[in-house]
C-alpha atoms as a PDB file:
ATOM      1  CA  UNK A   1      11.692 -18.167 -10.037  1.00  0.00           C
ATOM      2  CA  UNK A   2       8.674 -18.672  -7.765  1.00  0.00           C
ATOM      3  CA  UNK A   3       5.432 -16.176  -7.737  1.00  0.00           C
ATOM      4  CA  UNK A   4       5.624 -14.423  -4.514  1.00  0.00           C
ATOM      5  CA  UNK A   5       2.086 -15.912  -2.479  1.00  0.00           C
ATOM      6  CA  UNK A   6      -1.021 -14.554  -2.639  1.00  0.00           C
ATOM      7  CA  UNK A   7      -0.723 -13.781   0.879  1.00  0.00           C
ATOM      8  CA  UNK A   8       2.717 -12.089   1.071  1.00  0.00           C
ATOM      9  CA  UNK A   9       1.539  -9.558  -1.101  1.00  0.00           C
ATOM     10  CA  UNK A  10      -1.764  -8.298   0.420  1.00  0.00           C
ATOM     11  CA  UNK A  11       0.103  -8.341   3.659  1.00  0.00           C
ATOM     12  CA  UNK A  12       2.649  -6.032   1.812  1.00  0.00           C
ATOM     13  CA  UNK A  13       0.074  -3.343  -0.102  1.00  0.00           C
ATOM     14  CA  UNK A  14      -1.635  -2.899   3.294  1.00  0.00           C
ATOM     15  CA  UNK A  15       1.437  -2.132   5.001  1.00  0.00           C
ATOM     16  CA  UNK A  16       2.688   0.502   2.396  1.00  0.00           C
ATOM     17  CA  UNK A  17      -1.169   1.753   2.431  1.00  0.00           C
ATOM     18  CA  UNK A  18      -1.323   1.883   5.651  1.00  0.00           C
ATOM     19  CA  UNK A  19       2.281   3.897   6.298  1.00  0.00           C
ATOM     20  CA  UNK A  20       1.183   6.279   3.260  1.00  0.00           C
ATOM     21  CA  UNK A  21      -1.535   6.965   5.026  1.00  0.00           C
ATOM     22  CA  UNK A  22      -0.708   7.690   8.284  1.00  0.00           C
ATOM     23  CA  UNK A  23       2.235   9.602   6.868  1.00  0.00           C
ATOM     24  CA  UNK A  24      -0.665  11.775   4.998  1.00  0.00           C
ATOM     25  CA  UNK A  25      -2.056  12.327   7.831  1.00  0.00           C
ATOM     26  CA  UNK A  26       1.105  12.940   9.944  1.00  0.00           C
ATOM     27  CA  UNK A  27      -0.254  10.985  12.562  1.00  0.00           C
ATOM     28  CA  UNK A  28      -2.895  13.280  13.706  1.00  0.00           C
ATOM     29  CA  UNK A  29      -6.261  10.203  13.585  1.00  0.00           C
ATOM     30  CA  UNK A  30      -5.532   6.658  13.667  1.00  0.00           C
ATOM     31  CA  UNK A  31      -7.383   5.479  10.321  1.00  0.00           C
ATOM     32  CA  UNK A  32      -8.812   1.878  10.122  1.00  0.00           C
ATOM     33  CA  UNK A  33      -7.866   0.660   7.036  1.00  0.00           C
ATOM     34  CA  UNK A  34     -10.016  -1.976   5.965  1.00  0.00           C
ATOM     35  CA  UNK A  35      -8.951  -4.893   3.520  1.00  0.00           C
ATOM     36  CA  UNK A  36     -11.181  -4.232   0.231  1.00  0.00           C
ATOM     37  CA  UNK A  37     -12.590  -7.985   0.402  1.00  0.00           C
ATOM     38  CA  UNK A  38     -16.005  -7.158   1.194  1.00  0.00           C
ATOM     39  CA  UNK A  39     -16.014  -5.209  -2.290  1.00  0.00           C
ATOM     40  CA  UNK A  40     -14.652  -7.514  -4.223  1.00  0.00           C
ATOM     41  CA  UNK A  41     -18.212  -9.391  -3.605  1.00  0.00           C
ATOM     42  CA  UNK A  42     -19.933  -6.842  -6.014  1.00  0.00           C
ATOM     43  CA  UNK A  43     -17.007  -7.488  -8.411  1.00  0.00           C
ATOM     44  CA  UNK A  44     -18.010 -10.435 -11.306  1.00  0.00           C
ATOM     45  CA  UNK A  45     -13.851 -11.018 -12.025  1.00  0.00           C
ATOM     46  CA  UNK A  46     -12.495 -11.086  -8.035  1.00  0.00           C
ATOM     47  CA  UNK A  47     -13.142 -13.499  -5.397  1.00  0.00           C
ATOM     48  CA  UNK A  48     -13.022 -12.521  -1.909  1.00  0.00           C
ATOM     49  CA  UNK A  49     -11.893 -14.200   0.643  1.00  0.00           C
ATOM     50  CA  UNK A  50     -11.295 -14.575   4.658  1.00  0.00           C
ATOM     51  CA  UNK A  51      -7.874 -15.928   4.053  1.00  0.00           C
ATOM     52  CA  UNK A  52      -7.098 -12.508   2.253  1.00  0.00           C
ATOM     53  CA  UNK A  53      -8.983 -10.281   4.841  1.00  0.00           C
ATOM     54  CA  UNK A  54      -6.511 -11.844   7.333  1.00  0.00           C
ATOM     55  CA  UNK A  55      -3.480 -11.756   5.392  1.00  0.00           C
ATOM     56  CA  UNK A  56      -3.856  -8.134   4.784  1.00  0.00           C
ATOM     57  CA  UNK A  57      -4.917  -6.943   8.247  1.00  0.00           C
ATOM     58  CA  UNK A  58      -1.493  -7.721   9.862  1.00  0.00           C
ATOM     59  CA  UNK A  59      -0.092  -5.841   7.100  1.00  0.00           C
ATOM     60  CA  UNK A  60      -1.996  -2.883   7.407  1.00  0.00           C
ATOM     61  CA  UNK A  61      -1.562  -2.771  11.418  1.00  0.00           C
ATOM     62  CA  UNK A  62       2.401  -3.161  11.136  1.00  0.00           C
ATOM     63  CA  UNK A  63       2.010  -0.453   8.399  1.00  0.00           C
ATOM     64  CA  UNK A  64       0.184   2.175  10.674  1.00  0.00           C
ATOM     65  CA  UNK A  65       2.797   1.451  13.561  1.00  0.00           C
ATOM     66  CA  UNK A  66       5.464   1.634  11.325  1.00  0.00           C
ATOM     67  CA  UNK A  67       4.165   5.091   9.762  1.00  0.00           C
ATOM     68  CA  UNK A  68       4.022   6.418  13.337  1.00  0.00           C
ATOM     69  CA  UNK A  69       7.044   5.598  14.151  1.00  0.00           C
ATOM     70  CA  UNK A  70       8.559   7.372  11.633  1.00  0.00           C
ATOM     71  CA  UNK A  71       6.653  10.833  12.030  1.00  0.00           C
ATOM     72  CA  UNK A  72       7.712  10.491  15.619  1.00  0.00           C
ATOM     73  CA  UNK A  73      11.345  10.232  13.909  1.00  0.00           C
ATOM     74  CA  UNK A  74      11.155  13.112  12.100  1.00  0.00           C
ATOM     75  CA  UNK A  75       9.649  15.134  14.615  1.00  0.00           C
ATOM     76  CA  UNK A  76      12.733  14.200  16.462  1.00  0.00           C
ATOM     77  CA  UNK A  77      14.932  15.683  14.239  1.00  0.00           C
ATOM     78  CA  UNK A  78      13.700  19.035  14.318  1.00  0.00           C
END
């Protein structure tokens, strides 16, 4: 069985960050959520990396729409 990529799965922790977080915050602020890469600088055992940064942006923007969405659901249903 193949290792899912690299990519794939920052692209999937930011979205799941990203609706946890605006599900927190039931929508009220939109939160940037920034990809960690610039930390992982100070960090001896973690390389950072553009190709990350960019892999885990679209992630985190799907995430925050997608968290939205569903408050707006539930509001809905009240």
């Amino acid at each position: 069985m193949l290792a899912p990529s690299d990519k794939l799965v920052h692209l999937a922790y930011f979205f799941v960050f990203a609706v946890l977080l605006s599900i927190a915050d039931a929508g009220r602020r939109l939160f940037p959520v920034v990809a960690d890469e610039p930390n992982q600088t100070f960090m001896a055992e973690r390389v950072a990396s553009l190709g990350d940064f960019f892999a885990g942006c679209p992630g985190a923007a799907g995430g925050a729409a997608a968290g939205r969405r569903l408050i707006g659901l539930g509001a809905g249903a009240r």
